[in-house]
C-alpha atoms as a PDB file:
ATOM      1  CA  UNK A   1      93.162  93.847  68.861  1.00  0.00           C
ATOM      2  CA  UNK A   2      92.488  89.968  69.529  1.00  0.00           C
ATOM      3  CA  UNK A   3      89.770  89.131  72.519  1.00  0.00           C
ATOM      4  CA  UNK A   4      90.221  86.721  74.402  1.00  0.00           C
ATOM      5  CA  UNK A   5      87.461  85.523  76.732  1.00  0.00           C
ATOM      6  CA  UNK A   6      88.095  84.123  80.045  1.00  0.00           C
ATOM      7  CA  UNK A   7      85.789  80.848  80.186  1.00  0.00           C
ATOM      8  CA  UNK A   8      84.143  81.089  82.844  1.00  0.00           C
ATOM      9  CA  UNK A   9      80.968  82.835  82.151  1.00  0.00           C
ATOM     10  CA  UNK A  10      81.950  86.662  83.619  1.00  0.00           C
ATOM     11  CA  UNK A  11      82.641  88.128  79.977  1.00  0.00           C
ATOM     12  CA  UNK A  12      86.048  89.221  81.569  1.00  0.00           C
ATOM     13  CA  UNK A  13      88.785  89.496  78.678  1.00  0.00           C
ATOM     14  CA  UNK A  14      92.083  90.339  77.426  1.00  0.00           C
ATOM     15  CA  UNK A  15      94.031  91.486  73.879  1.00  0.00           C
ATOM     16  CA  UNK A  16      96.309  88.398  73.258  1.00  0.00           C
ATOM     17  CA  UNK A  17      98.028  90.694  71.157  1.00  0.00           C
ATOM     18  CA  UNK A  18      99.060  93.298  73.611  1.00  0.00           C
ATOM     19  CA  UNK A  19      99.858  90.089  76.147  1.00  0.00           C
ATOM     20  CA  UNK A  20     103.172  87.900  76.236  1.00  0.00           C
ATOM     21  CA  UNK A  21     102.360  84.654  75.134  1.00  0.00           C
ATOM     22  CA  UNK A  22     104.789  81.518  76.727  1.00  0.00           C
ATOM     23  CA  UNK A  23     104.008  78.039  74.598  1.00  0.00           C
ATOM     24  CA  UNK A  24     104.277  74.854  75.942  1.00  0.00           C
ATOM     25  CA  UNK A  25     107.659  73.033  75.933  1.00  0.00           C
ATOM     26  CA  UNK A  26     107.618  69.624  74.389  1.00  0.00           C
ATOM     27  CA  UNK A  27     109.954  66.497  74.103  1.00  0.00           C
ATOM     28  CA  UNK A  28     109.968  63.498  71.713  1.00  0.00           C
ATOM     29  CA  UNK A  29     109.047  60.047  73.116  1.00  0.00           C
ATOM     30  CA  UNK A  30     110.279  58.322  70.222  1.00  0.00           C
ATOM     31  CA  UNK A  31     106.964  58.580  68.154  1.00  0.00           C
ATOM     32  CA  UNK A  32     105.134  61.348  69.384  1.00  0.00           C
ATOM     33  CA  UNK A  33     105.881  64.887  70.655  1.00  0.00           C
ATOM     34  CA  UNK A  34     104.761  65.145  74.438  1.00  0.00           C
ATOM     35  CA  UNK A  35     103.636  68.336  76.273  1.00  0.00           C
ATOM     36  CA  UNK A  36     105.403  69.063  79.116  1.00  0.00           C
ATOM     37  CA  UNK A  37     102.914  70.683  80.439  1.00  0.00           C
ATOM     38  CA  UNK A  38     100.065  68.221  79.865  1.00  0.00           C
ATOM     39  CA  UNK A  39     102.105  64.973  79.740  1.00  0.00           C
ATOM     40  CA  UNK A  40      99.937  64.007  76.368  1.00  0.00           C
ATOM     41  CA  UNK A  41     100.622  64.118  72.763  1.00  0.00           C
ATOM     42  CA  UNK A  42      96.945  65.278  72.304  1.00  0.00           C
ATOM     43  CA  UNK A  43      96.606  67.597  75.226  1.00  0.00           C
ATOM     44  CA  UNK A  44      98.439  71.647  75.238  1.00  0.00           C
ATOM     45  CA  UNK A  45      99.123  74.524  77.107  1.00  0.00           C
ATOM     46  CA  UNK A  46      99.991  77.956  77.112  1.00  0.00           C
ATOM     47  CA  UNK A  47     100.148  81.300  79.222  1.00  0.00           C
ATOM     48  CA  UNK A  48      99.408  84.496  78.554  1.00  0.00           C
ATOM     49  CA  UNK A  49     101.153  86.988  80.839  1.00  0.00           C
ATOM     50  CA  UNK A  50      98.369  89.820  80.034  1.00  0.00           C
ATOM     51  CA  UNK A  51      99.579  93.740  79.736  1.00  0.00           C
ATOM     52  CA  UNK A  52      97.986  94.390  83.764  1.00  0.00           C
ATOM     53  CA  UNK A  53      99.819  91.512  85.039  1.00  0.00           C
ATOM     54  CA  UNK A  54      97.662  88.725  85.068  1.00  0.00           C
ATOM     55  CA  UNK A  55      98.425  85.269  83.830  1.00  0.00           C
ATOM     56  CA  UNK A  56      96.202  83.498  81.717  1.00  0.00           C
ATOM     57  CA  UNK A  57      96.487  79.320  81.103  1.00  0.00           C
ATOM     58  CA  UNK A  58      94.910  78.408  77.727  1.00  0.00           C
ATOM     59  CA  UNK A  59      93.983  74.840  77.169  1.00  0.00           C
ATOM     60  CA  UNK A  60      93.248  73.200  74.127  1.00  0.00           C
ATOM     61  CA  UNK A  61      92.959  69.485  73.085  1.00  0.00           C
ATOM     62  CA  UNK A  62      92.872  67.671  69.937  1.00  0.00           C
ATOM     63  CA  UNK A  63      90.374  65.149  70.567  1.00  0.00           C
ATOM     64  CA  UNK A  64      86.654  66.113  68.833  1.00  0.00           C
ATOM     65  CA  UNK A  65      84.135  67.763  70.468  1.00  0.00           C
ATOM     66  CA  UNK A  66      86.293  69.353  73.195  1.00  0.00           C
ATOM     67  CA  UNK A  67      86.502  72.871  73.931  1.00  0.00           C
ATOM     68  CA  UNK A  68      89.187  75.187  74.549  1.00  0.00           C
ATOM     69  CA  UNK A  69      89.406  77.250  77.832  1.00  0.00           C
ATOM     70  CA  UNK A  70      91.368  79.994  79.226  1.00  0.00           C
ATOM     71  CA  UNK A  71      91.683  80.869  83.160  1.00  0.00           C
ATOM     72  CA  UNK A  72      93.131  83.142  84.924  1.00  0.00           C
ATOM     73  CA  UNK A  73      95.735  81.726  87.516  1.00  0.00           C
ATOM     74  CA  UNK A  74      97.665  82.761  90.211  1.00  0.00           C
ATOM     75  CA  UNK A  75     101.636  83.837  90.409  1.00  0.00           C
ATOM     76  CA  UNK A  76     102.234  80.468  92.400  1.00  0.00           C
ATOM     77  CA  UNK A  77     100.163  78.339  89.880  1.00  0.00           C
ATOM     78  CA  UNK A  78     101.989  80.182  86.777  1.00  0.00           C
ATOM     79  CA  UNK A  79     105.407  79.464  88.918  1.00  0.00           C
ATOM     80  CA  UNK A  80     105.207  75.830  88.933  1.00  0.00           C
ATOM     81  CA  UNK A  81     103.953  75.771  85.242  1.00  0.00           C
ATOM     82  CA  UNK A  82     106.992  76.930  84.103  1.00  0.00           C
ATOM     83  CA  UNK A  83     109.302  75.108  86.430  1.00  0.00           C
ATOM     84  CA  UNK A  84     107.760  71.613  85.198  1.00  0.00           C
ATOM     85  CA  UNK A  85     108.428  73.354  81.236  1.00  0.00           C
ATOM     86  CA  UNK A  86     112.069  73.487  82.413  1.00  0.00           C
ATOM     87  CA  UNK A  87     111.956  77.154  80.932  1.00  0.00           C
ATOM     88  CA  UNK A  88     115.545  78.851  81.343  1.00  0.00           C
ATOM     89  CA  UNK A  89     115.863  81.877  82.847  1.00  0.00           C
ATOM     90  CA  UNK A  90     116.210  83.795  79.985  1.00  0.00           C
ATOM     91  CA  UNK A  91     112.619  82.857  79.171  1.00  0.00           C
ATOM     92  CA  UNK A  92     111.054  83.169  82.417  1.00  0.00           C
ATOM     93  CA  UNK A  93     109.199  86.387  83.296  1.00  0.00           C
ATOM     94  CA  UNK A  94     111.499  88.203  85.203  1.00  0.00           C
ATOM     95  CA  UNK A  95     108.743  88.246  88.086  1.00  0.00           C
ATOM     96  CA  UNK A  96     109.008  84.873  88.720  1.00  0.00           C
ATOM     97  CA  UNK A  97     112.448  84.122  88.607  1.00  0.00           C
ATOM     98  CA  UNK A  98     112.255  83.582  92.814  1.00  0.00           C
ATOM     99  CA  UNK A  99     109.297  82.150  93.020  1.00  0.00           C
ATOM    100  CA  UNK A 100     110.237  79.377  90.221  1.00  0.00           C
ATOM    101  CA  UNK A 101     113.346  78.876  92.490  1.00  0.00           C
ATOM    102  CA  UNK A 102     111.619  78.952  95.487  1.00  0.00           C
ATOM    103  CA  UNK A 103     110.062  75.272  94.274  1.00  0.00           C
ATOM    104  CA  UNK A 104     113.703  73.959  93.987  1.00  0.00           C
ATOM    105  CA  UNK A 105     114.596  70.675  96.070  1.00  0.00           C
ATOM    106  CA  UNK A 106     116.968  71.150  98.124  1.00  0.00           C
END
């Protein structure tokens, strides 16, 4: 078991081993790799999709002195995270396969 604190002060938790975890996509600029998620080369993301449900972002940065966070976030929120990764459908939760297409334009 792995604990996982929520960060924002409640003591609230999950086992990031029991969760699915989703990384960030990424594509090369020419020099750098760039988070999709983040738009930054020093900036990442990733979401846990927890064992009850929930879905988790984790944050975490490469510049010194910052500190990594994780917060829970809703189904909508978690939707257009993985649209802007341009996940496939294969590697989308199957629970948000509408809701991802749902933020299609038309």
């Amino acid at each position: 078991m792995k604990r996982v604190a929520i960060t924002n002060g409640t003591g609230i938790w999950f086992d990031s081993e029991k969760a699915e975890k989703f990384e960030e996509k990424t594509y090369w600029n020419g020099n750098n790799h760039i988070s999709k998620a983040t738009g930054s080369q020093w900036e990442h993301e990733s979401i846990f999709l927890t064992k009850g449900g929930a879905f988790v972002l984790s944050h975490w940065s490469q510049f010194q002195g910052s500190v990594d966070t994780c917060e829970i976030i809703s189904k909508e929120e978690a939707s257009k995270w993985f649209a802007k990764q341009e996940f496939s459908d294969d590697e989308l939760p199957k629970d948000l396969l509408g809701d991802v297409y749902g933020l299609e334009l038309l």
